[in-house]
N, C-alpha and C. Protein backbone atom coordinates (compact mmCIF):
# COMPACT_ATOMS: atom_id res chain seq x y z
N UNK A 1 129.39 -88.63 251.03
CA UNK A 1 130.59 -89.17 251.62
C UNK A 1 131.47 -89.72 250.51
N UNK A 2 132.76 -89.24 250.44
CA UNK A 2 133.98 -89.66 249.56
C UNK A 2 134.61 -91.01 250.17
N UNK A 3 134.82 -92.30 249.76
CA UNK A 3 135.69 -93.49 249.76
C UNK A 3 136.60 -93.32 248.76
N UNK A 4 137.67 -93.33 249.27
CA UNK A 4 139.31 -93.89 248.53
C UNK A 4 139.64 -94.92 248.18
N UNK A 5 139.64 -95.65 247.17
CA UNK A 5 139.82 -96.92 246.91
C UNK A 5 141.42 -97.04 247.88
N UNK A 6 141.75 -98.45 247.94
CA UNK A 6 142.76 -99.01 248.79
C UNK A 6 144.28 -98.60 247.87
N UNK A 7 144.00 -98.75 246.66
CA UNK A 7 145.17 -98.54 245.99
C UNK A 7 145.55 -97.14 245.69
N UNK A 8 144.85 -96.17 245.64
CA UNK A 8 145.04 -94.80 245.34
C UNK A 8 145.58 -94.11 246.58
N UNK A 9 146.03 -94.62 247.62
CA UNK A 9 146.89 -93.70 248.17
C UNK A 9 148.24 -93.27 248.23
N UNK A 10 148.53 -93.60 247.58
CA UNK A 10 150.26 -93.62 247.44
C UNK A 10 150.17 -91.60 247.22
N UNK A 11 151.13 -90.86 248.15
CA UNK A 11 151.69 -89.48 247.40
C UNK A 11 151.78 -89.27 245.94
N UNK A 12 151.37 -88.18 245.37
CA UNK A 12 151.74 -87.59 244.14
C UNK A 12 152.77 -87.55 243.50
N UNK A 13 153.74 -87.69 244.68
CA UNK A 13 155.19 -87.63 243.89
C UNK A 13 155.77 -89.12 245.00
N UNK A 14 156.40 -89.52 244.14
CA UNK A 14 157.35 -90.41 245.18
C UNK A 14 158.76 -89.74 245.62
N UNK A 15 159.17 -90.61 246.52
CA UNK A 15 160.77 -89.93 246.82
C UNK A 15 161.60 -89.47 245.86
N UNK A 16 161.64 -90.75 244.88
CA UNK A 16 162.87 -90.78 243.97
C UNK A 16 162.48 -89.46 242.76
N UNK A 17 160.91 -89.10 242.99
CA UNK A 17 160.80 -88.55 241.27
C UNK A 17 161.33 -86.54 242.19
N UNK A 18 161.35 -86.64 243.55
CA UNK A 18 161.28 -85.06 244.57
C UNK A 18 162.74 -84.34 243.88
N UNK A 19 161.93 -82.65 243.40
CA UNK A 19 162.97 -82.15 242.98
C UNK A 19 164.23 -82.08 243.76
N UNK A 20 165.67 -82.08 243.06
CA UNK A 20 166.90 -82.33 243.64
C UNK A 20 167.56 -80.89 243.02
N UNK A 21 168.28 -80.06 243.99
CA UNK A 21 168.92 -78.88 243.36
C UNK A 21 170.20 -79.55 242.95
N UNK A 22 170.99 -80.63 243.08
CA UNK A 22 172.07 -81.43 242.91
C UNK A 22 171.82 -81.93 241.09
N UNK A 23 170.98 -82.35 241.34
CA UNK A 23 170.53 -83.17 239.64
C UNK A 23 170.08 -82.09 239.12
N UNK A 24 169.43 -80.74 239.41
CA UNK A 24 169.65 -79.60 238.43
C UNK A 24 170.52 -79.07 237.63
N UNK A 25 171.45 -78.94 238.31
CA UNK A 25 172.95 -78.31 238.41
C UNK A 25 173.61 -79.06 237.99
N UNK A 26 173.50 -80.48 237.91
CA UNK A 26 174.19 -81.70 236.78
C UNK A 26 173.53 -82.19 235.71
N UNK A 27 172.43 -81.58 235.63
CA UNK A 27 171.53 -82.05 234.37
C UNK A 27 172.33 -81.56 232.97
N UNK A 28 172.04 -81.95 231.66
CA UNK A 28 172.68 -82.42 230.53
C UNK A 28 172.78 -80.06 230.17
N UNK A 29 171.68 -79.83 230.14
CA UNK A 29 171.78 -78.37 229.94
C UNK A 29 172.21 -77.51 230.95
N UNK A 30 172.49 -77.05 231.89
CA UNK A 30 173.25 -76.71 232.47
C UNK A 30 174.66 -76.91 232.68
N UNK A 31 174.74 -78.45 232.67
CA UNK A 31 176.63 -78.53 232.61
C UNK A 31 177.07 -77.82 231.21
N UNK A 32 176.22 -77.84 229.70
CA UNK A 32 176.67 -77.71 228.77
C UNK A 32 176.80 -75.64 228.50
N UNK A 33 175.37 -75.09 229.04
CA UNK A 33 176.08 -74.33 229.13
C UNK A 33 177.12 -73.46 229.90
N UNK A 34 177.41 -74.43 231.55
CA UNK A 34 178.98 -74.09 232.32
C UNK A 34 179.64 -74.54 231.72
N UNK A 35 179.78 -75.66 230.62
CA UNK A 35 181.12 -75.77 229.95
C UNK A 35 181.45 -74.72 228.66
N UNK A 36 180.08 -73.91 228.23
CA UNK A 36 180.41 -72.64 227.10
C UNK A 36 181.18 -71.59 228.36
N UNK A 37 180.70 -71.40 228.99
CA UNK A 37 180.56 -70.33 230.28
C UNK A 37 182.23 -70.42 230.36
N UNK A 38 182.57 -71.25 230.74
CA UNK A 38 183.94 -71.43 231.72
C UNK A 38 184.99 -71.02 230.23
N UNK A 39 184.70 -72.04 229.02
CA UNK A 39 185.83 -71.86 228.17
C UNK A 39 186.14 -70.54 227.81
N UNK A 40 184.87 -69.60 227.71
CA UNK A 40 185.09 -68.28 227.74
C UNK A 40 185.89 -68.13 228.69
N UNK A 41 185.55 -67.93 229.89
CA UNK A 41 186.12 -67.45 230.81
C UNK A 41 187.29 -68.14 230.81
N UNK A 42 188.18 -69.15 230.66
CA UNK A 42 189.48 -69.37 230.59
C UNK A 42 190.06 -69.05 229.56
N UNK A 43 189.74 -68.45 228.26
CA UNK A 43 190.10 -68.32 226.84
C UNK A 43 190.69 -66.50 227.56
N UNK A 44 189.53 -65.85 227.89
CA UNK A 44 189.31 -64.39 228.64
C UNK A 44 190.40 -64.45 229.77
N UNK A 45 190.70 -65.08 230.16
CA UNK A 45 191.31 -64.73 231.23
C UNK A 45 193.08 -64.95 231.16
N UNK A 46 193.52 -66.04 230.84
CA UNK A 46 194.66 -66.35 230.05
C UNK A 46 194.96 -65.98 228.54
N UNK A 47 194.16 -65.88 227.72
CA UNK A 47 194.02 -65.92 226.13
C UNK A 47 194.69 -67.56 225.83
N UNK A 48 194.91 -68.46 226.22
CA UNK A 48 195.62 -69.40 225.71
C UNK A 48 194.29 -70.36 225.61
N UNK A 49 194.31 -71.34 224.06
CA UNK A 49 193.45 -72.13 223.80
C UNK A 49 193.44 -73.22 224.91
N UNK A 50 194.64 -73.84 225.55
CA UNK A 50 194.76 -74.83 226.46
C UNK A 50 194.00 -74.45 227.70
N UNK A 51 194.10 -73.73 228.22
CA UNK A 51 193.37 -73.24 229.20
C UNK A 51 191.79 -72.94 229.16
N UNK A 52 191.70 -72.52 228.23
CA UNK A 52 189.96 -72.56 227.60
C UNK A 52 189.51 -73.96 227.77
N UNK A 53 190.35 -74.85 227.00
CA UNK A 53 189.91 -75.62 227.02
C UNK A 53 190.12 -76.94 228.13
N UNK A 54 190.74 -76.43 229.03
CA UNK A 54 190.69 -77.42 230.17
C UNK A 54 189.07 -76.66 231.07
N UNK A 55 189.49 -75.87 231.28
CA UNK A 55 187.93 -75.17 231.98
C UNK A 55 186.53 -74.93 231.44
N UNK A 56 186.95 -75.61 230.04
CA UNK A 56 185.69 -76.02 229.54
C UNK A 56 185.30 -76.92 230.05
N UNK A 57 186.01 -78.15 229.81
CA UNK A 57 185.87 -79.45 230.53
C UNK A 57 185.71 -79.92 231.57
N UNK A 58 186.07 -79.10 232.33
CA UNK A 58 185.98 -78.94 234.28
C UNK A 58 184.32 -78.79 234.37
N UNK A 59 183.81 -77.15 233.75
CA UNK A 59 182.89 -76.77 233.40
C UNK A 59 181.55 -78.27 232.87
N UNK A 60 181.90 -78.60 232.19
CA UNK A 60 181.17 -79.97 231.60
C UNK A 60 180.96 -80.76 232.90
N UNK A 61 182.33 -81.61 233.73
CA UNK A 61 181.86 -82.16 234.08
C UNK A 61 181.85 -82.04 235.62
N UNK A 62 182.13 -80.77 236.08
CA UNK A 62 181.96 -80.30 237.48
C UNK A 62 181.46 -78.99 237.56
N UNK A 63 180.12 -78.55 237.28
CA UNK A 63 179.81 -77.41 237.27
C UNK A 63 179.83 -76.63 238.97
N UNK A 64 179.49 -77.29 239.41
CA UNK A 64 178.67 -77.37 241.24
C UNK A 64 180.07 -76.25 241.51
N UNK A 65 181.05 -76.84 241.49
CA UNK A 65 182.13 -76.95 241.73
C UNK A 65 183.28 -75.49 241.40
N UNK A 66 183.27 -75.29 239.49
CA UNK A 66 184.06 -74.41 238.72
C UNK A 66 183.33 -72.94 238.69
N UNK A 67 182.04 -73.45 238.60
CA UNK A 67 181.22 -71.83 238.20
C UNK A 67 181.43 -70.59 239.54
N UNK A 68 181.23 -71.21 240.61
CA UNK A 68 181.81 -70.34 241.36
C UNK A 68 183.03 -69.66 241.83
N UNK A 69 183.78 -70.97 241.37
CA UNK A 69 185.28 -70.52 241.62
C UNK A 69 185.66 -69.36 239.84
N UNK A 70 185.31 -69.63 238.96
CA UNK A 70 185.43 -68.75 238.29
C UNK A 70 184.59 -67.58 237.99
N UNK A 71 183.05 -67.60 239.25
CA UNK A 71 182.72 -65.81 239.49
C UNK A 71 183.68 -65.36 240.23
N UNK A 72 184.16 -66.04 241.32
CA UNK A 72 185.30 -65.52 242.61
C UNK A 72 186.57 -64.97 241.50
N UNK A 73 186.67 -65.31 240.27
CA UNK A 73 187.98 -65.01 239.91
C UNK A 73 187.56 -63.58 238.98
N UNK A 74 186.24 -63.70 238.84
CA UNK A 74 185.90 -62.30 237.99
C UNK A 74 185.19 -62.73 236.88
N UNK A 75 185.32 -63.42 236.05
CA UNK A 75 184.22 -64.43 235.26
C UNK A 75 184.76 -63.58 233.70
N UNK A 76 186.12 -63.73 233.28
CA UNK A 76 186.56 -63.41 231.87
C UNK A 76 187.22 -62.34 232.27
N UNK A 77 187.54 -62.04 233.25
CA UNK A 77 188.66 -60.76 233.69
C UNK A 77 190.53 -61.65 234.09
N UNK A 78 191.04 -60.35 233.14
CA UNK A 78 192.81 -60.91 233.17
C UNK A 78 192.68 -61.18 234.01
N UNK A 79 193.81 -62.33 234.17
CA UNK A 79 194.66 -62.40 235.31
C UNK A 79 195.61 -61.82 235.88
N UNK A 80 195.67 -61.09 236.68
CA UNK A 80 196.55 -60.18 237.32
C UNK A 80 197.89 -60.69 237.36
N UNK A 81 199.02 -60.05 236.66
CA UNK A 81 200.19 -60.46 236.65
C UNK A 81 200.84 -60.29 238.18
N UNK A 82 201.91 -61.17 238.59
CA UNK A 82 203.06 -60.78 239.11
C UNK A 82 203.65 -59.52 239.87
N UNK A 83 203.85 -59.16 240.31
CA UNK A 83 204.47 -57.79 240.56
C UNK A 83 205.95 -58.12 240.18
């Protein structure tokens, strides 16, 4: 017969340590490489350094957010002019 001491029951994991797909996707390596990701893709898509480099920064600090909106745009494909 197995006894559990009184203190050893606590779960393996607690709440706070339970994987989060939110804190993935904002963790220090992933934002850094959506912020390589995006500047390409705004450098690629406009050619203008300003623009690279605002969607780098978006990229950095809103990945959740930019990475999809810049697959939806084609991910380093022109921007379609004007007619």
């Amino acid at each position: 017969m197995y006894l559990v001491p009184m203190g050893d029951t606590a779960p393996a994991t607690s709440p706070s340590q339970a994987f989060s797909l939110r804190d993935a996707i904002n963790s220090e390596p992933v934002s850094t490489a959506s912020a390589i990701l995006l500047t390409y893709h705004g450098y690629a898509r406009t050619g203008s350094l300003f623009w690279a480099l605002v969607w780098g920064a978006l990229g950095k600090w809103k990945p959740m957010y930019t990475v999809p909106v810049a697959v939806a745009q084609g991910l380093g494909q022109k921007k379609a002019c004007p007619p």
